[in-house]
Protein backbone atom coordinates (compact mmCIF):
# COMPACT_ATOMS: atom_id res chain seq x y z
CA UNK A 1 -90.22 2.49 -0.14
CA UNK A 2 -89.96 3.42 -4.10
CA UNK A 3 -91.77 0.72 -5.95
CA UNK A 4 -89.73 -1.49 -8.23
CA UNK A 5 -89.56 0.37 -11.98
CA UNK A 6 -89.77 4.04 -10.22
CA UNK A 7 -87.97 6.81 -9.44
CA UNK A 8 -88.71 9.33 -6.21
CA UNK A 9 -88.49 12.93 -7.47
CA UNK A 10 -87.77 15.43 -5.21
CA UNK A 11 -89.49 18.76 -6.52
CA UNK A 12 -90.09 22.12 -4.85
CA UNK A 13 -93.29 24.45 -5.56
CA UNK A 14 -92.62 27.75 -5.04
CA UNK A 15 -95.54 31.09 -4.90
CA UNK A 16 -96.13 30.92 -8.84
CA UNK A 17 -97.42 27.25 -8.47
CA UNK A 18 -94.63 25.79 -10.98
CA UNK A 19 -92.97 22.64 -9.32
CA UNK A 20 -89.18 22.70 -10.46
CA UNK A 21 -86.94 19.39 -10.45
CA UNK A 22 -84.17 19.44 -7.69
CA UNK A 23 -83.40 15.91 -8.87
CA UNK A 24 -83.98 11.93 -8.18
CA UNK A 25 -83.67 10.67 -4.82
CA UNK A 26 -80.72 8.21 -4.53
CA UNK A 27 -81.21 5.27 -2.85
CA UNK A 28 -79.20 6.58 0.13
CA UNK A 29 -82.13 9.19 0.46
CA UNK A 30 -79.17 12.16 0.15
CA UNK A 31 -79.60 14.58 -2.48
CA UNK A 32 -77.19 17.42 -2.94
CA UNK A 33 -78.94 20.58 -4.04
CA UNK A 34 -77.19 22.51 -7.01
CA UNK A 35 -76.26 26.11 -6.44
CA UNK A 36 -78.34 26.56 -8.88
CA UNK A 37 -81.45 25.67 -7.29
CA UNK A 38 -80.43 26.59 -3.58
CA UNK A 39 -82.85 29.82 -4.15
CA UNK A 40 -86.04 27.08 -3.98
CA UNK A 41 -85.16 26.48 -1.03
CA UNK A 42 -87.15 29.32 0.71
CA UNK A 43 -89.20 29.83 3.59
CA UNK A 44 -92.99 28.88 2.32
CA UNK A 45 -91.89 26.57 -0.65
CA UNK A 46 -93.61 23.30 -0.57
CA UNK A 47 -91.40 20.30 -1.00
CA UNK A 48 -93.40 17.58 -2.90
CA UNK A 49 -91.97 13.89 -4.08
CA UNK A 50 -93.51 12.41 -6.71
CA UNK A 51 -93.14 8.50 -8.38
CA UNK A 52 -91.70 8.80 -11.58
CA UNK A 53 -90.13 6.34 -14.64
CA UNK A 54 -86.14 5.66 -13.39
CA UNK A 55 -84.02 8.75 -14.26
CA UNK A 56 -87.03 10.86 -13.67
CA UNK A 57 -90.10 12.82 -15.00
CA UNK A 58 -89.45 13.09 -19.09
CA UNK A 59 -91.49 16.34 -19.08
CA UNK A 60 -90.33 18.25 -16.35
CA UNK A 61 -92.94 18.15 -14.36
CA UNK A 62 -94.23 15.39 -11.90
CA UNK A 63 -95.72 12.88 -14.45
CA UNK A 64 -96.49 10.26 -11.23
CA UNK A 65 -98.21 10.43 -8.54
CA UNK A 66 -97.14 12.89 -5.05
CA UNK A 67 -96.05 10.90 -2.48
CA UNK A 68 -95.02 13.36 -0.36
CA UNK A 69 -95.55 17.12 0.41
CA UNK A 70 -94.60 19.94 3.21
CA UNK A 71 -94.16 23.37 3.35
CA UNK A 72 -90.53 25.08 4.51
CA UNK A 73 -90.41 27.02 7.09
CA UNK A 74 -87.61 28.88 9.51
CA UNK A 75 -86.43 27.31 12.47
C-alpha cells in the first residue's frame, strides 16, 4: 500500500545504470507504457518502484525510497 501523501513510481534501469520514468502507478495498479519507452522494456532491465511526492519524482530520478525491484527476463 502507497502511504498517504506519496506517489509509487514505476522506473526501469537499464545496462548504463540510469533509471528512466515510465510513469506513476494509478491506483488501479495499471500503467500503460508509451511507445516511447516500450524499448526499456528489455530482457535484463531491472524494474524498480520508488515512493515519491504525488505526481511524481520532480528531478527525474527516484527522489524516495525503492520499494520494489526485479530484473526482466524472457519467458
Amino acid at each position: 500500500k502507497v502511504p498517504a501523501g506519496r506517489a509509487a513510481e514505476l522506473w526501469s534501469i537499464g545496462s548504463d545504470g540510469t533509471p528512466h520514468s515510465l510513469g506513476v502507478l494509478p491506483p488501479s495498479q495499471v500503467l500503460p507504457i508509451r511507445a516511447a519507452d516500450r524499448s526499456r522494456l528489455a530482457e535484463g532491465n531491472t524494474l524498480a518502484v520508488s515512493l515519491e511526492p504525488p505526481g511524481g519524482s520532480p528531478t527525474g530520478l527516484p527522489t524516495g525510497p525503492v520499494v520494489a525491484t526485479g530484473k526482466l527476463l524472457s519467458a
